[in-house]
N, C-alpha and C. Protein backbone atom coordinates (compact mmCIF):
# COMPACT_ATOMS: atom_id res chain seq x y z
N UNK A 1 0.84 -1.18 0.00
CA UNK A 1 0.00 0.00 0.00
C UNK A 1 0.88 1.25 0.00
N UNK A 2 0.31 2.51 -0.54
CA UNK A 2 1.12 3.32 -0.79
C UNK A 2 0.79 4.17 0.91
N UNK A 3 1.25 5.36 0.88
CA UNK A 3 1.69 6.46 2.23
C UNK A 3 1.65 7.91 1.79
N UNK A 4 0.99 7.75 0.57
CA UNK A 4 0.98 9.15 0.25
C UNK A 4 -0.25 9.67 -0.90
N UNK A 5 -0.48 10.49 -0.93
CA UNK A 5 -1.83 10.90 -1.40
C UNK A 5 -1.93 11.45 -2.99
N UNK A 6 -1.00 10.73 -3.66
CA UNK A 6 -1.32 10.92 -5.00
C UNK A 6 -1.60 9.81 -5.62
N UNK A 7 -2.26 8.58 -5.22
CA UNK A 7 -2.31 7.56 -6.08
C UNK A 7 -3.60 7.54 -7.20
N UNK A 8 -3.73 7.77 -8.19
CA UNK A 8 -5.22 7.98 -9.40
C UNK A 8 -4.45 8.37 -10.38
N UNK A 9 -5.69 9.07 -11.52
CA UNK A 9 -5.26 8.93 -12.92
C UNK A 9 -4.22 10.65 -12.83
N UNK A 10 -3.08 10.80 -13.37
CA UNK A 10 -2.44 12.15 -13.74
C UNK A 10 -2.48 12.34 -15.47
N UNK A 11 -2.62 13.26 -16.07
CA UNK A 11 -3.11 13.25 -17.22
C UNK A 11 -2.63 14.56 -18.20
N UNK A 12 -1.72 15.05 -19.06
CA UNK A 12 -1.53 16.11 -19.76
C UNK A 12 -2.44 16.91 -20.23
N UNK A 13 -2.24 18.23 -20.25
CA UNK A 13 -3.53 18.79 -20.57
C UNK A 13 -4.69 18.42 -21.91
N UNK A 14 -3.54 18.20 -23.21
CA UNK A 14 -4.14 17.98 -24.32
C UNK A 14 -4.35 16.35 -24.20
N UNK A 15 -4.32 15.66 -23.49
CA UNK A 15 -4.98 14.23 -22.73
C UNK A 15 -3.94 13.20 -23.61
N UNK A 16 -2.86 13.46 -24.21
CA UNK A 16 -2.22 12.52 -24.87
C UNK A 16 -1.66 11.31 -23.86
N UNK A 17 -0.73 12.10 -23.08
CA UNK A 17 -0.07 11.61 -21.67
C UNK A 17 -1.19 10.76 -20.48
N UNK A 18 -1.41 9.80 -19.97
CA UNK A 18 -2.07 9.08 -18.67
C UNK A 18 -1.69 8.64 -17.70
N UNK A 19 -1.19 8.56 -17.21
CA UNK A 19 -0.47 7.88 -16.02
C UNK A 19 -1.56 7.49 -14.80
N UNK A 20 -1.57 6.52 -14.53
CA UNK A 20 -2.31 5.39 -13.39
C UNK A 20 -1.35 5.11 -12.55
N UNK A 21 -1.52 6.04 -11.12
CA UNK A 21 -1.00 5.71 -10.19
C UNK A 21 -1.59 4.88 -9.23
N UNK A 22 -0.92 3.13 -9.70
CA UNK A 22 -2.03 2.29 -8.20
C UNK A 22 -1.80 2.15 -7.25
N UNK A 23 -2.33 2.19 -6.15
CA UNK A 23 -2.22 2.24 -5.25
C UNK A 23 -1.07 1.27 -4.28
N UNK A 24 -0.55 0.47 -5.00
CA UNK A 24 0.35 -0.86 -4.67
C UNK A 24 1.65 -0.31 -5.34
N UNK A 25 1.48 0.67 -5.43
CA UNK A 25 3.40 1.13 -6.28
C UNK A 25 3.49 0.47 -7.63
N UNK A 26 2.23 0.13 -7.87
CA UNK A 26 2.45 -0.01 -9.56
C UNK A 26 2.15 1.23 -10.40
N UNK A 27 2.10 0.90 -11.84
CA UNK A 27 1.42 2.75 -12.54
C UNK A 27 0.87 1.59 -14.50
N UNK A 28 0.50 2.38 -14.60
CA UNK A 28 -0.36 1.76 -16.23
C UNK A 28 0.16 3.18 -16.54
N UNK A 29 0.90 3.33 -18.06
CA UNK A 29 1.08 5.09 -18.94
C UNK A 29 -0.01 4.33 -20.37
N UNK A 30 -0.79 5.35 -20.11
CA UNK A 30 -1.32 5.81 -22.03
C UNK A 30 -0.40 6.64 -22.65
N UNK A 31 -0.98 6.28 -23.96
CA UNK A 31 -0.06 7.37 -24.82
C UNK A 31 -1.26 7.47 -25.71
N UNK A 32 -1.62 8.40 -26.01
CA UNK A 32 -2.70 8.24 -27.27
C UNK A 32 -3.78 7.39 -27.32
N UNK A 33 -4.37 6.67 -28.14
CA UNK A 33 -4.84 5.32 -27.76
C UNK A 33 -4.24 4.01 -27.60
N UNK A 34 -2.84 4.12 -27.14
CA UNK A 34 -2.44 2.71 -26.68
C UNK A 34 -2.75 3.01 -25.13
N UNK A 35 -3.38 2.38 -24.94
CA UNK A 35 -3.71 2.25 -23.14
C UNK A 35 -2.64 1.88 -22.35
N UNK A 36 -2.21 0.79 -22.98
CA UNK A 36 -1.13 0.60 -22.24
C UNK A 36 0.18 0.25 -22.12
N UNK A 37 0.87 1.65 -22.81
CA UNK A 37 1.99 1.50 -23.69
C UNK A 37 3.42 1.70 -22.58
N UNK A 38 2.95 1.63 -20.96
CA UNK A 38 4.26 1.50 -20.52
C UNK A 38 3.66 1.02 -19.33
N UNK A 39 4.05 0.04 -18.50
CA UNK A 39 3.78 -0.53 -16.93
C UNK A 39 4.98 -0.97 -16.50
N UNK A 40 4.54 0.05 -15.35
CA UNK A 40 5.68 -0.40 -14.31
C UNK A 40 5.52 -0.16 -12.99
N UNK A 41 6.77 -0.21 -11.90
CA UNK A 41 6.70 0.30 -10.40
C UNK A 41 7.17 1.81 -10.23
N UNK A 42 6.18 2.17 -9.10
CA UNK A 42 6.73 3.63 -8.93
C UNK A 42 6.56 3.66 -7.21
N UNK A 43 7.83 4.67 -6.91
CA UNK A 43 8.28 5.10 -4.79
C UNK A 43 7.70 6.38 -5.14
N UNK A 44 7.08 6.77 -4.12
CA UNK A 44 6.84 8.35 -3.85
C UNK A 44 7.90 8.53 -1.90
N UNK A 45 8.61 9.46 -2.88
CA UNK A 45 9.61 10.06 -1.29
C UNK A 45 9.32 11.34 -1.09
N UNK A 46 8.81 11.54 -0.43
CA UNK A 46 7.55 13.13 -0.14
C UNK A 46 7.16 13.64 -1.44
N UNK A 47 7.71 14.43 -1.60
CA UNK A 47 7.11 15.32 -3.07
C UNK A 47 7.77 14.53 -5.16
N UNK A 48 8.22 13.55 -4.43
CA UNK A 48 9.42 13.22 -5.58
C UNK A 48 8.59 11.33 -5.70
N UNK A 49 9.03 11.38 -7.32
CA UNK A 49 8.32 10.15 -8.13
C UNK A 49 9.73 9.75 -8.62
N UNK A 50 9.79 8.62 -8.37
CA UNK A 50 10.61 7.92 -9.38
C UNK A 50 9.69 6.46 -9.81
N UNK A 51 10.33 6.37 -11.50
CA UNK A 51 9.24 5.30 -12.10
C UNK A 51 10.21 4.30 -12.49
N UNK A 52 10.19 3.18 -12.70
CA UNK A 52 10.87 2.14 -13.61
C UNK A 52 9.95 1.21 -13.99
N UNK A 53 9.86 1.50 -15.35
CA UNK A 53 8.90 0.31 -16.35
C UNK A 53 9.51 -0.76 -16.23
N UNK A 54 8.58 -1.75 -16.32
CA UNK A 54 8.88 -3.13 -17.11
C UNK A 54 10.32 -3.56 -17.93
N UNK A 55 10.30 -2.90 -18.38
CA UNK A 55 11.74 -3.15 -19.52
C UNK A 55 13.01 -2.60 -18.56
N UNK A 56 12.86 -2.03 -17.55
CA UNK A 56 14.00 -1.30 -16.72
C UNK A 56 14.64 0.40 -17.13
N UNK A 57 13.48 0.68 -17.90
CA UNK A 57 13.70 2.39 -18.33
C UNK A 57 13.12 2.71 -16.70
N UNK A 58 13.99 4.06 -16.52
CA UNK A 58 13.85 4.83 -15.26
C UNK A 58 13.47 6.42 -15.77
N UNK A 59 12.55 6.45 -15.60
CA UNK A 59 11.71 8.56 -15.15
C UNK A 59 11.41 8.94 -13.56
N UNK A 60 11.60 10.31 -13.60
CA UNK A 60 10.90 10.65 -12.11
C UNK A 60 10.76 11.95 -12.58
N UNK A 61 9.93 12.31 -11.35
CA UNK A 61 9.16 13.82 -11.75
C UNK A 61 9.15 14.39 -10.11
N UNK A 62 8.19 15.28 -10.21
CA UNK A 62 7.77 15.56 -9.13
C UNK A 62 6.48 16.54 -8.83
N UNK A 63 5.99 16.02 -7.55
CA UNK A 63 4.81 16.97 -7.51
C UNK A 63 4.83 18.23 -6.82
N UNK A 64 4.37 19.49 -7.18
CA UNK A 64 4.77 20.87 -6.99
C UNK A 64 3.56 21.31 -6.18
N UNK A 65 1.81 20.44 -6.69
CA UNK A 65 1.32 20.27 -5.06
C UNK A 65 0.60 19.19 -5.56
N UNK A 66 -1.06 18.95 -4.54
CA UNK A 66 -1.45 17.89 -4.31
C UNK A 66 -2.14 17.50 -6.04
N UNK A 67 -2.09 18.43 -6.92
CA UNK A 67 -2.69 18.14 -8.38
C UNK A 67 -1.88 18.63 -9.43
N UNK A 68 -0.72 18.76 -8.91
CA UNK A 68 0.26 19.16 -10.67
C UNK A 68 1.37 18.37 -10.09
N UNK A 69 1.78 17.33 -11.28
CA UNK A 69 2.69 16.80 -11.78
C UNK A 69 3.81 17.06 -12.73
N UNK A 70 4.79 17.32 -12.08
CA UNK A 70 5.98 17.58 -13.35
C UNK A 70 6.76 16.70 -13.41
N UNK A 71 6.62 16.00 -14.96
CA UNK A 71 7.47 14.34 -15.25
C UNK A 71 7.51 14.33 -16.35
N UNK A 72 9.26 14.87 -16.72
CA UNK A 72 9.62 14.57 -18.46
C UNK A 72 9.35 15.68 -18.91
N UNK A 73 9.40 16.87 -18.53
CA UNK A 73 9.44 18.05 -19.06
C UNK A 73 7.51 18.02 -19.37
N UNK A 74 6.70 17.00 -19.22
CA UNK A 74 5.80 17.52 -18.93
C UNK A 74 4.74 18.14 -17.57
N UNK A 75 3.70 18.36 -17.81
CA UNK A 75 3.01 18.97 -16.91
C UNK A 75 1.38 18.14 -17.09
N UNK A 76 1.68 16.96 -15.71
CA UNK A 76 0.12 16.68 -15.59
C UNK A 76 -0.58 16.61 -14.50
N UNK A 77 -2.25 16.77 -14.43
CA UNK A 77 -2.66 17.10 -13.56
C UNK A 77 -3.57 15.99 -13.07
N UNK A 78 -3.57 15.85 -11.68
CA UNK A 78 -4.84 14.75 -11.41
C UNK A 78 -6.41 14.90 -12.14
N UNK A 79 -6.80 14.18 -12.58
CA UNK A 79 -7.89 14.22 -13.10
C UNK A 79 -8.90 12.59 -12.64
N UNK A 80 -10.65 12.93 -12.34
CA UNK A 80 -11.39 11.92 -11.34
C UNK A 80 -11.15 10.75 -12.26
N UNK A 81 -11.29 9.80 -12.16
CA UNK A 81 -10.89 8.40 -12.90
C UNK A 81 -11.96 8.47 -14.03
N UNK A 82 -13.43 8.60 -13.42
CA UNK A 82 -14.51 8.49 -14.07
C UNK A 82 -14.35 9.33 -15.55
N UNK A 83 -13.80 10.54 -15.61
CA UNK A 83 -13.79 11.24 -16.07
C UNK A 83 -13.42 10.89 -17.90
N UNK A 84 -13.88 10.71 -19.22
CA UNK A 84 -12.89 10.66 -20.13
C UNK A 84 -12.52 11.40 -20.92
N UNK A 85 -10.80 11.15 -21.09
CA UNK A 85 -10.00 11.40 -21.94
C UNK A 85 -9.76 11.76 -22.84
C-alpha cells in the first residue's frame, strides 16, 4: 500500500499523456490510444516520483502540489478516474 496521497489517474492537458498511479506502487502510462503502452513500479519520497517500467527504463518527476505533476518536461494534472479522456 502506498503512504501518500497521490495515487489515481495524472493526465496532460491535451490528454495525450495518462499515467495510473495504483495504489500498490504499480502505474499503467497511455499514450494516445495505446492504453497501455508502458507498466511499471513507482516510490513516492515526499514530493518526488521515481518510475521504472517493465523493460528497466527509469523517469521521475515531481509533484509541486497535491494536483500538478511535473514528469519529463511535462506537466500533468490529477484528473477523477470516471472522467474521459
Amino acid at each position: 500500500m502506498t503512504d501518500h496521497p497521490y495515487a489515481g489517474l495524472w493526465v496532460t492537458a491535451d490528454g495525450h499523456i495518462r499515467h495510473e498511479l495504483l495504489p500498490r506502487g504499480r502505474y499503467v502510462e497511455a499514450r494516445g490510444s495505446r492504453e497501455r503502452a508502458y507498466t511499471g513500479r513507482y516510490t513516492v519520497t515526499g514530493t518526488h516520483i521515481d518510475y521504472v517500467d517493465d523493460t528497466g527504463f527509469s523517469a521521475d518527476g515531481d509533484f509541486v502540489d497535491t494536483d500538478t505533476l511535473h514528469h519529463a518536461g511535462m506537466v500533468l494534472t490529477r484528473r477523477a478516474e470516471k472522467e474521459n479522456t
